[in-house]
Structure formats: structure tokens, C-alpha cells
C-alpha atoms as a PDB file:
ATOM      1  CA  UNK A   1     105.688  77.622  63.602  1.00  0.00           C
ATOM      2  CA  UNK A   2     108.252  75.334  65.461  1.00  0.00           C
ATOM      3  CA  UNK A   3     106.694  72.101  67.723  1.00  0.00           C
ATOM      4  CA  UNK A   4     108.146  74.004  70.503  1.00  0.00           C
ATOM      5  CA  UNK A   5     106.101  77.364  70.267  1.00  0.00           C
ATOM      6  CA  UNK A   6     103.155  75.378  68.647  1.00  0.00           C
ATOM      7  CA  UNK A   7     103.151  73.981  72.690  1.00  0.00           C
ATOM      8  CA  UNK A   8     104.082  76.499  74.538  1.00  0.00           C
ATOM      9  CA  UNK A   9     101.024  78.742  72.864  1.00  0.00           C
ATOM     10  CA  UNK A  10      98.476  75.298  73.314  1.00  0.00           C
ATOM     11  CA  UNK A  11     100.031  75.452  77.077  1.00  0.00           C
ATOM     12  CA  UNK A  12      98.806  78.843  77.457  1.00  0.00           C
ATOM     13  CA  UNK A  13      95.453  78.702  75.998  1.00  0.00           C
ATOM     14  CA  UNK A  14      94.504  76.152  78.230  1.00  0.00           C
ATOM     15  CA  UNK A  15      95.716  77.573  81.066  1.00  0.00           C
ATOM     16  CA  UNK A  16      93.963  80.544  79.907  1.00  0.00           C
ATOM     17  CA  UNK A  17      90.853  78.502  79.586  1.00  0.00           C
ATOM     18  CA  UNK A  18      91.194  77.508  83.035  1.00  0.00           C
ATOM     19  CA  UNK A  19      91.329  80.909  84.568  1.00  0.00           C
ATOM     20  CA  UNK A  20      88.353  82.117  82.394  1.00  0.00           C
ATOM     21  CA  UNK A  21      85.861  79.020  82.840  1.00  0.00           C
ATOM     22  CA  UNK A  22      86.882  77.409  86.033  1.00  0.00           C
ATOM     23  CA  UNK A  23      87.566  80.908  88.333  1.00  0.00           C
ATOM     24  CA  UNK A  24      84.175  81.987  86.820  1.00  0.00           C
ATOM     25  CA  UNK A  25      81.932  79.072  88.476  1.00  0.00           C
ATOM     26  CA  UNK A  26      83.899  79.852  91.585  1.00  0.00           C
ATOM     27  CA  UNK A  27      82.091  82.618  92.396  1.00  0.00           C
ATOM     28  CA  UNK A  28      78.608  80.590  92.416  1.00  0.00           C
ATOM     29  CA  UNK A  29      80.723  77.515  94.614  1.00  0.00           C
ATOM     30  CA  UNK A  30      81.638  80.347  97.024  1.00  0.00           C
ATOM     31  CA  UNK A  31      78.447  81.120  97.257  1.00  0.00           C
ATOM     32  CA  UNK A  32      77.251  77.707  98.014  1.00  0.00           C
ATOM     33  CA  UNK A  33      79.714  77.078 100.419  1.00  0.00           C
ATOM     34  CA  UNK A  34      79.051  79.773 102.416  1.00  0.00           C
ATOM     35  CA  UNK A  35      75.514  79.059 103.273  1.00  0.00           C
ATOM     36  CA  UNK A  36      76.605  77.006 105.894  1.00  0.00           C
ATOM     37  CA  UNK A  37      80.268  77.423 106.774  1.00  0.00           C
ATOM     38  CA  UNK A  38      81.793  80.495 107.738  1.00  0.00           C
ATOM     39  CA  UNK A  39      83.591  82.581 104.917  1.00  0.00           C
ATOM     40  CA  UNK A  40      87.046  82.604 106.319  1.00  0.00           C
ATOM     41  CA  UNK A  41      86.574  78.757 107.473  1.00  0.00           C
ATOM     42  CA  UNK A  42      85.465  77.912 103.614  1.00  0.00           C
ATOM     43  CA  UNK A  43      88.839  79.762 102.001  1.00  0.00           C
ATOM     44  CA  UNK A  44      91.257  78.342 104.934  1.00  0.00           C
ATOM     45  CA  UNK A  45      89.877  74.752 104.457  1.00  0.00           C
ATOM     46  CA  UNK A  46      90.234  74.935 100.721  1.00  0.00           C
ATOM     47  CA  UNK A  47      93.779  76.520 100.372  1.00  0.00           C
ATOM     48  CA  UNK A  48      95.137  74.554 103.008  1.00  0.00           C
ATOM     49  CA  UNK A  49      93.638  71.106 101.649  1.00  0.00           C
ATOM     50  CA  UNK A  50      94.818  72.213  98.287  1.00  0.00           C
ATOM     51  CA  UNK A  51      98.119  73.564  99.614  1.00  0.00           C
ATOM     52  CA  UNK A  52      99.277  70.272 101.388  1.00  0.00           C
ATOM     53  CA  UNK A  53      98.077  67.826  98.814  1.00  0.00           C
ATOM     54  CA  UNK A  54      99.990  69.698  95.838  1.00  0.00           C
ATOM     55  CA  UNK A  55     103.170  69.912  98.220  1.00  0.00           C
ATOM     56  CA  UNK A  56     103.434  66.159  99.393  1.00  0.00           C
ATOM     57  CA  UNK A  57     102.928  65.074  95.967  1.00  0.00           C
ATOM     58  CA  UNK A  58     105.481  67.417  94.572  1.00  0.00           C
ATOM     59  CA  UNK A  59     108.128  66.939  97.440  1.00  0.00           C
ATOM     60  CA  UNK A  60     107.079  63.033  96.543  1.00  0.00           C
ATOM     61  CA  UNK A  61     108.029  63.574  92.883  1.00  0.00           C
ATOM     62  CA  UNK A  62     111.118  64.845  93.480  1.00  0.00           C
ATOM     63  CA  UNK A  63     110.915  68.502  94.396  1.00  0.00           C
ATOM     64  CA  UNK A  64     113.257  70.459  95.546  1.00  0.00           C
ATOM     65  CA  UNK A  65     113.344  71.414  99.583  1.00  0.00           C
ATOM     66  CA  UNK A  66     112.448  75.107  99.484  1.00  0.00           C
ATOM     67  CA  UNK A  67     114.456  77.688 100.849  1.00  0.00           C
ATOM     68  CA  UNK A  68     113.523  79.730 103.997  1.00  0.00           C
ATOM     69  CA  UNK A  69     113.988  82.785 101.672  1.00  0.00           C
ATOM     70  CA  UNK A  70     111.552  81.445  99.193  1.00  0.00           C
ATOM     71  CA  UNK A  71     108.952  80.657 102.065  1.00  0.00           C
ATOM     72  CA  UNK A  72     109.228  84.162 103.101  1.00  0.00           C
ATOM     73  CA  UNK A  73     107.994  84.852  99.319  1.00  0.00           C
ATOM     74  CA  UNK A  74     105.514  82.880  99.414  1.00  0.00           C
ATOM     75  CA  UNK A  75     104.476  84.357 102.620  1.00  0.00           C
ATOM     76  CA  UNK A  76     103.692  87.870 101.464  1.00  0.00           C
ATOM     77  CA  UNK A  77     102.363  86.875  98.164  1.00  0.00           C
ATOM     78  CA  UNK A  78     100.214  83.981  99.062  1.00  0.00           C
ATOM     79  CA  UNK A  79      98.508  86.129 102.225  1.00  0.00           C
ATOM     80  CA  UNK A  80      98.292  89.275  99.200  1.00  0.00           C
ATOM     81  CA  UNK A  81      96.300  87.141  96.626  1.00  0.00           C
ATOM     82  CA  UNK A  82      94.659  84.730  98.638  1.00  0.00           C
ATOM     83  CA  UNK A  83      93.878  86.170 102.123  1.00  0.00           C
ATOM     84  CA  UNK A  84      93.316  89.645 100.987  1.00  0.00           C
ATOM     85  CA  UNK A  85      92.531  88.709  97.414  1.00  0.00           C
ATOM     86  CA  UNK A  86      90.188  85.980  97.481  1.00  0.00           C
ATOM     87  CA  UNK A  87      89.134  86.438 101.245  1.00  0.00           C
ATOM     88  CA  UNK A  88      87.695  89.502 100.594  1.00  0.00           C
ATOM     89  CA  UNK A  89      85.541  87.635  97.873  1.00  0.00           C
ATOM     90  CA  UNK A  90      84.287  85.228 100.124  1.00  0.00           C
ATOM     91  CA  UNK A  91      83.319  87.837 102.657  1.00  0.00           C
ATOM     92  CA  UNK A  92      81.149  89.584 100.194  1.00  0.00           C
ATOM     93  CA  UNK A  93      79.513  86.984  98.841  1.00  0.00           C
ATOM     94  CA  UNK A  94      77.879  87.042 102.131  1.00  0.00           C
ATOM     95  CA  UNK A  95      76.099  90.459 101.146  1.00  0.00           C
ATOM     96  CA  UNK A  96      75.916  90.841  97.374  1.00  0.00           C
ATOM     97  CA  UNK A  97      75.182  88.724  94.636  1.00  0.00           C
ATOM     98  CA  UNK A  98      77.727  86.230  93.128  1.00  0.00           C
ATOM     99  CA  UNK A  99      77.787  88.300  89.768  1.00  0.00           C
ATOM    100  CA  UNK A 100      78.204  91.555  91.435  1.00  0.00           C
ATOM    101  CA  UNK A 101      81.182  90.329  92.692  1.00  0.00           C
ATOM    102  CA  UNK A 102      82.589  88.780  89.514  1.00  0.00           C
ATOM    103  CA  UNK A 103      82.162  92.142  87.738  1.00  0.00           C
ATOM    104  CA  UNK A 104      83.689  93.902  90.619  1.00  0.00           C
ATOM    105  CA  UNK A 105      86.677  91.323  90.033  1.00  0.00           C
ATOM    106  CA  UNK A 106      86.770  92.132  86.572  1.00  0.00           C
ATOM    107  CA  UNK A 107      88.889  95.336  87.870  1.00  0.00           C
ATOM    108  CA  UNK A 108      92.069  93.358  88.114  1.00  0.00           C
ATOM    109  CA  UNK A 109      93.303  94.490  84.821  1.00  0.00           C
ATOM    110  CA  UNK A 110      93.037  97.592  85.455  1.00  0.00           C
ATOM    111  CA  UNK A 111      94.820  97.665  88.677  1.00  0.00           C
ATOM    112  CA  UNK A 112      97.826  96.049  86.931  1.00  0.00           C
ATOM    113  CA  UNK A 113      98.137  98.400  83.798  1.00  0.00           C
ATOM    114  CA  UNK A 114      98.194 101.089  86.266  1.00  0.00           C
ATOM    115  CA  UNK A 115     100.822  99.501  88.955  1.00  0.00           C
ATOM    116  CA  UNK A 116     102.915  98.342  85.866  1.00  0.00           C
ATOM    117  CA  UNK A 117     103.219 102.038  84.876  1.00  0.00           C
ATOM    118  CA  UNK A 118     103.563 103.277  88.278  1.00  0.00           C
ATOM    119  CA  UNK A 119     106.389 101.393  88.671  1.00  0.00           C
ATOM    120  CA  UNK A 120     107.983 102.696  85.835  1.00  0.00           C
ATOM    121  CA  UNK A 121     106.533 100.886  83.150  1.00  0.00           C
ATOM    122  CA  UNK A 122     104.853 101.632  79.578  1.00  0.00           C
ATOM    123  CA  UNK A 123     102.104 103.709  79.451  1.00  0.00           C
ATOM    124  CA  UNK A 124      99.213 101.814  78.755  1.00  0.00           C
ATOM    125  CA  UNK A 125      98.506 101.808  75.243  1.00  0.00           C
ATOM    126  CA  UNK A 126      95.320 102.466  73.752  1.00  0.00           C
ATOM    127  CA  UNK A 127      94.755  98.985  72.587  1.00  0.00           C
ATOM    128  CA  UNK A 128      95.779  97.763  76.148  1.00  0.00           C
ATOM    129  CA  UNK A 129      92.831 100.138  77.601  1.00  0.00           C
ATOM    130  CA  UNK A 130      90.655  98.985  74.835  1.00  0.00           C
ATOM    131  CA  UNK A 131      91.265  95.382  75.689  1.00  0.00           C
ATOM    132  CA  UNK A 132      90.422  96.256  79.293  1.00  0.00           C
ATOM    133  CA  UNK A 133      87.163  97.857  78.587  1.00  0.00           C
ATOM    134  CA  UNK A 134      85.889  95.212  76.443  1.00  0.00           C
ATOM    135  CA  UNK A 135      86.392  92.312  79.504  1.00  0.00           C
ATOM    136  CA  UNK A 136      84.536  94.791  81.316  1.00  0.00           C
ATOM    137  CA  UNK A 137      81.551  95.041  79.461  1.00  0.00           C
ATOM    138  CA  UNK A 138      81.868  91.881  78.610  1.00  0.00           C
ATOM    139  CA  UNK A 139      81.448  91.009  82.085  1.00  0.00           C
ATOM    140  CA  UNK A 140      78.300  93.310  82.626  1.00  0.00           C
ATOM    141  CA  UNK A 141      76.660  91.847  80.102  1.00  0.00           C
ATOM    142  CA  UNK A 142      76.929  88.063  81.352  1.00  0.00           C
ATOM    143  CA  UNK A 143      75.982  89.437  84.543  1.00  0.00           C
ATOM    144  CA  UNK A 144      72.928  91.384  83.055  1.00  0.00           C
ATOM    145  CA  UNK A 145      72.224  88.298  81.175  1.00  0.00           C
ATOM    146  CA  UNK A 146      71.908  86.154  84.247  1.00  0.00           C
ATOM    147  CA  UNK A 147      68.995  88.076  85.567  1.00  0.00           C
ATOM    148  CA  UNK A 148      71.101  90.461  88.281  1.00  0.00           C
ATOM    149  CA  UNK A 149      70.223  93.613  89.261  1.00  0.00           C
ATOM    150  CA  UNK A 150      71.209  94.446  92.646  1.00  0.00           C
ATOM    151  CA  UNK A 151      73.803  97.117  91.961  1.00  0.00           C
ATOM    152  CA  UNK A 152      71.512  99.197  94.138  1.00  0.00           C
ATOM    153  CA  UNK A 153      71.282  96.721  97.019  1.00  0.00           C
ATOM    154  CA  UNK A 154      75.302  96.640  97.478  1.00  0.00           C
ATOM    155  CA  UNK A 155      76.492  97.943 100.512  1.00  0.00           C
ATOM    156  CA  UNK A 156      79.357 100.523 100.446  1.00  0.00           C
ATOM    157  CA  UNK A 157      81.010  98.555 103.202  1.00  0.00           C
ATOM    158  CA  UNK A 158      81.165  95.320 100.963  1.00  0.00           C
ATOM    159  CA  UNK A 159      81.867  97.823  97.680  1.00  0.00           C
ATOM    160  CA  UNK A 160      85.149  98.718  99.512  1.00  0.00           C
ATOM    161  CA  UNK A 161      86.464  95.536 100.713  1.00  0.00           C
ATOM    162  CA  UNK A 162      85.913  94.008  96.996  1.00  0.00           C
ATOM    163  CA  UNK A 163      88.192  97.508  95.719  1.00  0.00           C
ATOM    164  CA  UNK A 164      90.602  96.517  98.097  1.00  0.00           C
ATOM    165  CA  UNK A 165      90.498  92.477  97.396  1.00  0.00           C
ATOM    166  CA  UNK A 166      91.293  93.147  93.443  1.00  0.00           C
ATOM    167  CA  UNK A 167      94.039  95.677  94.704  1.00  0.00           C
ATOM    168  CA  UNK A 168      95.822  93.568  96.850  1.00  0.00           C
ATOM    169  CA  UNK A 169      95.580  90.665  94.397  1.00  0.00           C
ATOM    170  CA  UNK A 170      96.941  93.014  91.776  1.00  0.00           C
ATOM    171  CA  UNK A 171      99.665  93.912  93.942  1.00  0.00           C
ATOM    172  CA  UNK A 172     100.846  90.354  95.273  1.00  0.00           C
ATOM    173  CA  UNK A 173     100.465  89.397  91.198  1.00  0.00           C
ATOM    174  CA  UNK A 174     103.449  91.833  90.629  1.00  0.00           C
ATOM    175  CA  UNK A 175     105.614  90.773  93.113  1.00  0.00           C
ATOM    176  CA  UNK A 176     105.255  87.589  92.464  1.00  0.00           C
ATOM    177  CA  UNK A 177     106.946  87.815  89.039  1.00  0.00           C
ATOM    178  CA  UNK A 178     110.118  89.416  90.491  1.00  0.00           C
ATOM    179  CA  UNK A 179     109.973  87.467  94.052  1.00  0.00           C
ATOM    180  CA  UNK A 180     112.595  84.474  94.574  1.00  0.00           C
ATOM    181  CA  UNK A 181     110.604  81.255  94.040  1.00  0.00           C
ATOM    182  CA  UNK A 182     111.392  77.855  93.747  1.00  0.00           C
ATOM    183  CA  UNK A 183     111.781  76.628  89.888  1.00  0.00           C
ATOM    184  CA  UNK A 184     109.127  74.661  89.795  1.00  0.00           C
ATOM    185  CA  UNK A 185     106.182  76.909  89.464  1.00  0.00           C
ATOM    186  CA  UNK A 186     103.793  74.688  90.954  1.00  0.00           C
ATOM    187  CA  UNK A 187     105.684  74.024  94.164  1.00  0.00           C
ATOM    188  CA  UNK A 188     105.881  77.989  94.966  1.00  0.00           C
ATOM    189  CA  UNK A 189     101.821  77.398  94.121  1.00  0.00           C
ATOM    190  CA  UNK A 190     101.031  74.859  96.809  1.00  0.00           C
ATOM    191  CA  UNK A 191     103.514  77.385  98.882  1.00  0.00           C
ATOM    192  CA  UNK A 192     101.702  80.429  98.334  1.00  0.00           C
ATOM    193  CA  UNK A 193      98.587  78.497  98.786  1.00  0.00           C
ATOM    194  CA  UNK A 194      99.150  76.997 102.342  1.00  0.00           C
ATOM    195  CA  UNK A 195     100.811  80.389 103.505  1.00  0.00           C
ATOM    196  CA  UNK A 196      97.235  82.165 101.892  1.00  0.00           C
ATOM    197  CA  UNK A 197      95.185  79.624 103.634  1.00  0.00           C
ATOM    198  CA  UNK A 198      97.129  79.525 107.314  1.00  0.00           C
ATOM    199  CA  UNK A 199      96.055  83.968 106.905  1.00  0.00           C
ATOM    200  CA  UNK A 200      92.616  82.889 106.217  1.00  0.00           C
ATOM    201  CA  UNK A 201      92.403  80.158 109.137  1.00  0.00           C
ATOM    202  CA  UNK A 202      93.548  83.104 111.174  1.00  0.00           C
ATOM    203  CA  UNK A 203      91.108  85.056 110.592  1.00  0.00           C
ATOM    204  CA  UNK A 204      88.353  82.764 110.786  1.00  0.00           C
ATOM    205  CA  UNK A 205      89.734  82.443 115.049  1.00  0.00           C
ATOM    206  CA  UNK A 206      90.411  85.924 115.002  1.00  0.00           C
ATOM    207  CA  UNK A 207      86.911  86.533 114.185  1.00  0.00           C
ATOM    208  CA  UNK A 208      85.267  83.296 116.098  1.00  0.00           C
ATOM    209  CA  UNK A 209      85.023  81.683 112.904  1.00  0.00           C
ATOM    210  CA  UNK A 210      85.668  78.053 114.403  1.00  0.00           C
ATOM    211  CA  UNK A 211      82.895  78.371 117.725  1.00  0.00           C
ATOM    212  CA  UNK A 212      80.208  79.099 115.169  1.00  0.00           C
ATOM    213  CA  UNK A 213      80.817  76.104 112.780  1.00  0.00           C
ATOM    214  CA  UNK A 214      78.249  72.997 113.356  1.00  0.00           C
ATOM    215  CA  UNK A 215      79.924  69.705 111.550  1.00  0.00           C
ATOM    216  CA  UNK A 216      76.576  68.440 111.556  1.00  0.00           C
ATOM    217  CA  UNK A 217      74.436  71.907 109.771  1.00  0.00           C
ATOM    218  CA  UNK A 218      77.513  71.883 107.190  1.00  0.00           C
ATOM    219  CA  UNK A 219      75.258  70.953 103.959  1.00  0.00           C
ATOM    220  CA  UNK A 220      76.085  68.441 101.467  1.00  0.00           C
ATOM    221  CA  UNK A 221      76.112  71.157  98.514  1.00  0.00           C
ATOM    222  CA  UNK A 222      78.301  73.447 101.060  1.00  0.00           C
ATOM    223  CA  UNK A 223      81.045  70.700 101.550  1.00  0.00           C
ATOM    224  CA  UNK A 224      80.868  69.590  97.666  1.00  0.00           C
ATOM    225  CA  UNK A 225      81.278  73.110  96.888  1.00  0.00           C
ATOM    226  CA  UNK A 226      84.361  73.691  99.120  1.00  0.00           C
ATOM    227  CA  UNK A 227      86.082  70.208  97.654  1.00  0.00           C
ATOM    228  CA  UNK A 228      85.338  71.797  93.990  1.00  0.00           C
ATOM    229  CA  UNK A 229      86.988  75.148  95.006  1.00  0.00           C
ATOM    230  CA  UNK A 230      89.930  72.929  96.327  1.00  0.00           C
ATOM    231  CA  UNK A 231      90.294  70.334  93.443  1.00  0.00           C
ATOM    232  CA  UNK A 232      89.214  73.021  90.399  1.00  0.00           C
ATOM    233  CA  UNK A 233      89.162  76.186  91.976  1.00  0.00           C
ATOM    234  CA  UNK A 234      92.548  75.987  93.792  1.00  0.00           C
ATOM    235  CA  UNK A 235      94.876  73.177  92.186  1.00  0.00           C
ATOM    236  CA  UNK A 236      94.112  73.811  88.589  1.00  0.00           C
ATOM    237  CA  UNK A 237      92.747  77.277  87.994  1.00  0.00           C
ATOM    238  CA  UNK A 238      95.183  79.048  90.685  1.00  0.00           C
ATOM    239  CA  UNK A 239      97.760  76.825  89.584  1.00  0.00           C
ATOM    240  CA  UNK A 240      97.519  78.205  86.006  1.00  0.00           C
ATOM    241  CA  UNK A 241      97.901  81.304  86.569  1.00  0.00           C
END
């Protein structure tokens, strides 16, 4: 195997790694973080912080200016996986346990074999299903394994805004690999993340969000938590994949 595909496979293991390890504590540092800061409040403050530091540093290093065209990209997909994705997430967290939700997340996949084919892709192969299935009960079992059996307790309410979270980040994951983008993959990132955070900041006013938040009840574990989901959560683990 050539030095060049040797790295570009170690590249995407450890992004891979990323996504797998560092998403899956995010769940628990949501969960933290919302004990005493509003949901909408903890996803705005940690895509926005996350957002601004990866695009001064970037525009610092050299960056190209983006285009008002790419913005607009960035503007539907970053609102689609973050403020629709993720916020849902954060909402629920509120009413269901943390692994409830991850295995509720573990539904992405199957959202995007069936938009692929819906768009006029493949039909999912059987090994593709297969694959699909596995993470799923793969997923079960970790949550089993971690003592949590609410299934019953979850609301139908919260049920259906998780459906729709993985759907719409399913959705804003397809466009995203035809939409026009700057070249440097971590710039349209830190785009997609301040345009995702500015939705959830909305929100949070929309829904009176800021008049409820206390500087001085905001926990130390809730604001460690919301600087993890920013530094790990946000800049590397969103930032692989």
C-alpha cells in the first residue's frame, strides 16, 4: 500500500475514532450541562464559542474569505444538523435518559441508506442493512449494560422530536456533500457551526431561554461540561465528520 493511502486510511480511522468515542460522552456532558443552563442556551453557547474560535484562527492562517453563496450553505446545513439535529438532543435530555437518547441517535444510518436511495441511489444492500443492524444492537446493548431501563418512562412527545432530530441531521448530512463550500473543510465547519449555533441562540429568546439563566446557579460541572462539548464535542468530533 502506497504512503499516501497508508495516510489517508490512518486519517480516517481517527477521525472515525473521534466520532465514535468523543460524540458518545457527549450525550452524558449534555446532560450535565443542562442541569443548570437552559438546553437551547447550552448548544448556542457551545457552537458559537466553537464556531468563532475555529474561524479567527483559520481566517488567521490564511483562509480564504468565504463567499456569500457558501454562507448561504452553511446556513441551511449548519441550522439542519445542529439546530434541528443536535438541538433536539439537548431538549430531550431534559426528559429521558442520556442512553435512551444515544440509541435513539443510533437511527442516523438508517435515515441515510434510505434518503441515498430515495434520491436515486443504490438499493441498500444486504450487507449495508446488516451493518446497520449490528450498530444498533450494538448500541442497545451498551445502553442495557449501563443499567438503563426507562424505555417505558419516555414520553411520546420527546420520542418524536428525537425521530425528527436524526432526520433532519440525516438530511443536512446529504446536502452537505453536494452544497458549495469553501475548500477547506474545516472553515465551512466553524461556518456551519456559528450559523447552527446563531438558530439555537434563537431559540433559546424565542423560548425565554436568556430571562431564566442565573450566572451565579450555573454549576461548575454544568460550565465544564459546556467547554468540553465546545473544545471535544464541537471542534474535533464535529469537525471530523
Amino acid at each position: 500500500m502506497a504512503p499516501t493511502a497508508a495516510s489517508a486510511r490512518a486519517k480516517i480511522l481517527l477521525a472515525l475514532g473521534a466520532v465514535y468515542l468523543i460524540w458518545g460522552s457527549t450525550y452524558l456532558a449534555i446532560r450535565f450541562a443542562i442541569e443548570t443552563v437552559p438546553p437551547f442556551l447550552v448548544g448556542g453557547f457551545r457552537f458559537v464559542m466553537a464556531g468563532a474560535l475555529m474561524y479567527a484562527f483559520l481566517r488567521v492562517r490564511g483562509a480564504a474569505r468565504p463567499s456569500l453563496t457558501q454562507w448561504r450553505s452553511a446556513f441551511i446545513i449548519g441550522p439542519m444538523l445542529l439546530t434541528g439535529g443536535n438541538g433536539g438532543v439537548v431538549w430531550s435530555e431534559q426528559f429521558v435518559p442520556s442512553g435512551v437518547v444515544a440509541l435513539m441517535v443510533a437511527c442516523v444510518p438508517v435515515w441515510m441508506l434510505l434518503l441515498a436511495w430515495l434520491r436515486g441511489g443504490l438499493r441498500p444492500s444486504v450487507r449495508e442493512w446488516l451493518g446497520v443492524v449490528m450498530g444498533l444492537i450494538g448500541v442497545s446493548l451498551l445502553v442495557s449494560f449501563g443499567g438503563v431501563q426507562a424505555v417505558g418512562s419516555v414520553s411520546p412527545l420527546a420520542a418524536l422530536v428525537m425521530l425528527c432530530s436524526t432526520l433532519s441531521w440525516s438530511v443536512g448530512s446529504m446536502f452537505s456533500r453536494e452544497a458549495p463550500l469553501p475548500a477547506s473543510p474545516l472553515l465551512g465547519t466553524a461556518m456551519e457551526m456559528l450559523a447552527g449555533g446563531a438558530g439555537m441562540l434563537l431559540i433559546a429568546l424565542l423560548r425565554g431561554e436568556f430571562t431564566q439563566l442565573s450566572a451565579s446557579a450555573v454549576s461548575l460541572r454544568s460550565g465544564l461540561s459546556i467547554v468540553y462539548l465546545a473544545a471535544f464535542g464541537s471542534i474535533v468530533a464535529f469537525s471530523a465528520y
